[in-house]
N, C-alpha and C. Protein backbone atom coordinates (compact mmCIF):
# COMPACT_ATOMS: atom_id res chain seq x y z
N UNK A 1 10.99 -19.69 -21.83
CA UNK A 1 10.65 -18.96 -20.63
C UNK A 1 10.03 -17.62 -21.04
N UNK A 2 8.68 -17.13 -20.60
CA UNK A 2 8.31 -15.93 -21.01
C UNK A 2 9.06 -14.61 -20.34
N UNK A 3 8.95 -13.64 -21.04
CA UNK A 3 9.76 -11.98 -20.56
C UNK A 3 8.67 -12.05 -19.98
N UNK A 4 8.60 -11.46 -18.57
CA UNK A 4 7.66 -10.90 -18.10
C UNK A 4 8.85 -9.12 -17.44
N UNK A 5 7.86 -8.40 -17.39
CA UNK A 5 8.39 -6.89 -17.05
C UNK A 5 8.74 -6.78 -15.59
N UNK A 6 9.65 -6.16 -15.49
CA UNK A 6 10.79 -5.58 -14.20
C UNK A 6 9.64 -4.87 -13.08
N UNK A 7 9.31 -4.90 -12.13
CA UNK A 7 8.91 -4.67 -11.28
C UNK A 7 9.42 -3.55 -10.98
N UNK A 8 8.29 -1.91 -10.59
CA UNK A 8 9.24 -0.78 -10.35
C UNK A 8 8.59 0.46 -10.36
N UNK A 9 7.55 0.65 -9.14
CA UNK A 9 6.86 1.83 -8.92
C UNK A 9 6.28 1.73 -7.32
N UNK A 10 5.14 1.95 -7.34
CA UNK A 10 4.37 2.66 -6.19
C UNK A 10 2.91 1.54 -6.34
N UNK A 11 2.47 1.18 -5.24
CA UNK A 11 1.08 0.41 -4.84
C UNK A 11 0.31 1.23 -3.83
N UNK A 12 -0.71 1.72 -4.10
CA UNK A 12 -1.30 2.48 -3.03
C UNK A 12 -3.15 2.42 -2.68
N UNK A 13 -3.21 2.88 -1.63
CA UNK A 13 -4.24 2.46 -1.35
C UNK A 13 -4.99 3.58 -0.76
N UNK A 14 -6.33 4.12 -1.08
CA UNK A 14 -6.70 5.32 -0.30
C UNK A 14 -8.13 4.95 0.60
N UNK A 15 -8.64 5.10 1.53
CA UNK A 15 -9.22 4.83 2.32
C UNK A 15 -10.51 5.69 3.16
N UNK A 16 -11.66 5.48 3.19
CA UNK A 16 -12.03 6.06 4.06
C UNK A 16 -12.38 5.14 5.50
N UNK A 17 -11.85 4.33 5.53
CA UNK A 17 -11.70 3.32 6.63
C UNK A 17 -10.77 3.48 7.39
N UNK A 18 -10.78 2.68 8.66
CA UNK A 18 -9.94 3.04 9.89
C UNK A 18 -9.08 2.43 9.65
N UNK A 19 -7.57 2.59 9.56
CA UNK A 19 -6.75 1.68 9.46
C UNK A 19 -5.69 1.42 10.51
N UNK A 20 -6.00 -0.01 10.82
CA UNK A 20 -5.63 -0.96 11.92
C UNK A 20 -4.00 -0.96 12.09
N UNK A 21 -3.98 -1.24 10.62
CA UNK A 21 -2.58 -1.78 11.21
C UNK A 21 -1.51 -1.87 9.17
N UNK A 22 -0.51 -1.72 9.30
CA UNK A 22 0.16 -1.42 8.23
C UNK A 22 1.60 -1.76 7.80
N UNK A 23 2.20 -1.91 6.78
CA UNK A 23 3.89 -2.44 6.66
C UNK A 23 4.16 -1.42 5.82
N UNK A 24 3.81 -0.01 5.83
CA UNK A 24 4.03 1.06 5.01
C UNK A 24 5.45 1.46 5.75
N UNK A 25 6.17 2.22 5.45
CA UNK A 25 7.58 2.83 5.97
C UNK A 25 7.44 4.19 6.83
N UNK A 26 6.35 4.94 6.21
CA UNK A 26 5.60 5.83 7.01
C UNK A 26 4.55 6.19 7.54
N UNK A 27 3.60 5.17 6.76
CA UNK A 27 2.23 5.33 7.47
C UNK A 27 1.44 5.70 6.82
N UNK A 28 -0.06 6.06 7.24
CA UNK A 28 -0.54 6.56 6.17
C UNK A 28 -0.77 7.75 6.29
N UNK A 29 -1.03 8.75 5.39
CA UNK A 29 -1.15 9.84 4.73
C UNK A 29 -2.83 10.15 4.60
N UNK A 30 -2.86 11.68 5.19
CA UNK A 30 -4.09 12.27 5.38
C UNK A 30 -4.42 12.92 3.79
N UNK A 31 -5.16 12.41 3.05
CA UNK A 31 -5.69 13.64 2.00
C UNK A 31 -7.35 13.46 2.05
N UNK A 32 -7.64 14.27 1.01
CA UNK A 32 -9.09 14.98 0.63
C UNK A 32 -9.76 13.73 0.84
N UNK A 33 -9.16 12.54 -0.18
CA UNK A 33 -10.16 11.57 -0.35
C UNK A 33 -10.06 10.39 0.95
N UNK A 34 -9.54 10.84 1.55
CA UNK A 34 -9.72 9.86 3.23
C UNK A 34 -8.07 9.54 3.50
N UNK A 35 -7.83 8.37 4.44
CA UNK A 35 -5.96 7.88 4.64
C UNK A 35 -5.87 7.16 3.11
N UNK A 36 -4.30 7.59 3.05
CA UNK A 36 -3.66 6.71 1.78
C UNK A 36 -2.43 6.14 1.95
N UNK A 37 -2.25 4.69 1.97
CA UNK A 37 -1.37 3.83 2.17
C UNK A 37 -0.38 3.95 0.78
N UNK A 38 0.62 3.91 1.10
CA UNK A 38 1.77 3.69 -0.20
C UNK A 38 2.51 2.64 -0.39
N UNK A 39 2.98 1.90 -1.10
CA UNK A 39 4.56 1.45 -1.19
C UNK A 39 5.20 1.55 -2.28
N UNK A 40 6.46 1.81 -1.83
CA UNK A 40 7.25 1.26 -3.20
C UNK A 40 7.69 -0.33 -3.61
N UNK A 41 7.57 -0.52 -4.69
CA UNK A 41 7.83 -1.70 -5.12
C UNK A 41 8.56 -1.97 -6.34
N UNK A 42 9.17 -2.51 -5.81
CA UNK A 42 10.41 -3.23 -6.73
C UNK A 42 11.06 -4.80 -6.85
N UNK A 43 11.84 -4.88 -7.61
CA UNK A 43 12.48 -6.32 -8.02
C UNK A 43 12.87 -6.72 -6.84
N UNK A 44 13.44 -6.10 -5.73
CA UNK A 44 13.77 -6.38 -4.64
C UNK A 44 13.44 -6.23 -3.51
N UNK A 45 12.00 -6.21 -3.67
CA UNK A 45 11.14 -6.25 -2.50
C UNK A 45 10.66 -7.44 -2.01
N UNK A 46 11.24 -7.40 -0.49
CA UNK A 46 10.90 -9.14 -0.09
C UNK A 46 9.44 -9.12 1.06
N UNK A 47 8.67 -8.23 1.28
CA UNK A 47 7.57 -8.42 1.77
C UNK A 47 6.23 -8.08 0.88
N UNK A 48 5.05 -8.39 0.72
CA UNK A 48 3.82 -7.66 0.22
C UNK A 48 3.54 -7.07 0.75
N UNK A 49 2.32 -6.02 0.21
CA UNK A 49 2.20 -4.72 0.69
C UNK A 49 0.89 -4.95 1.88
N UNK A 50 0.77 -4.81 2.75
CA UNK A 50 0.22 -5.54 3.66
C UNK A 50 -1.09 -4.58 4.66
N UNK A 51 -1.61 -4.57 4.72
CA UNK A 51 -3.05 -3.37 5.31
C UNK A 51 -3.95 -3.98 6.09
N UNK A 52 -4.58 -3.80 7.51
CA UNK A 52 -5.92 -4.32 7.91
C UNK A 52 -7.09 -3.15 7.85
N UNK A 53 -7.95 -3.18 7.65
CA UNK A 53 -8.55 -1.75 7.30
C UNK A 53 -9.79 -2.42 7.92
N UNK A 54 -10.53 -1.44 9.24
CA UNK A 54 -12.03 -1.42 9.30
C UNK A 54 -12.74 -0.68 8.24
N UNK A 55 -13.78 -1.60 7.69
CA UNK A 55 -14.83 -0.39 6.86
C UNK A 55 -16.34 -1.17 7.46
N UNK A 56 -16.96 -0.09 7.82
CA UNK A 56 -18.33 -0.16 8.27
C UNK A 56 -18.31 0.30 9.70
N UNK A 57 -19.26 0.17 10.40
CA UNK A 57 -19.24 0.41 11.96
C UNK A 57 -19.05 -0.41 12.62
């Protein structure tokens, strides 16, 4: 069976697109470079990190 490594940080996503809709815990976050989606992720995380994002007009 191969070792594969422990699952155990942050997935994020930054945006200059409209974002629809999200499974973030807080939402997203206003900075310089447009909205930024987060999660934490770990061994015991039972959903994916999940985003609908408009980009274009």
């Amino acid at each position: 069976m191969p070792n594969f490594p422990t699952m155990d940080g942050t997935f994020a996503i930054v945006t200059n697109g409209r974002i629809l809709a999200n499974n973030t815990d807080e939402g997203p976050a206003e900075t310089s470079g447009g909205s930024r989606l987060e999660w934490k992720i770990n061994q015991r995380t039972k959903r994916a990190p999940t985003a609908l994002i408009k980009l274009g007009s």
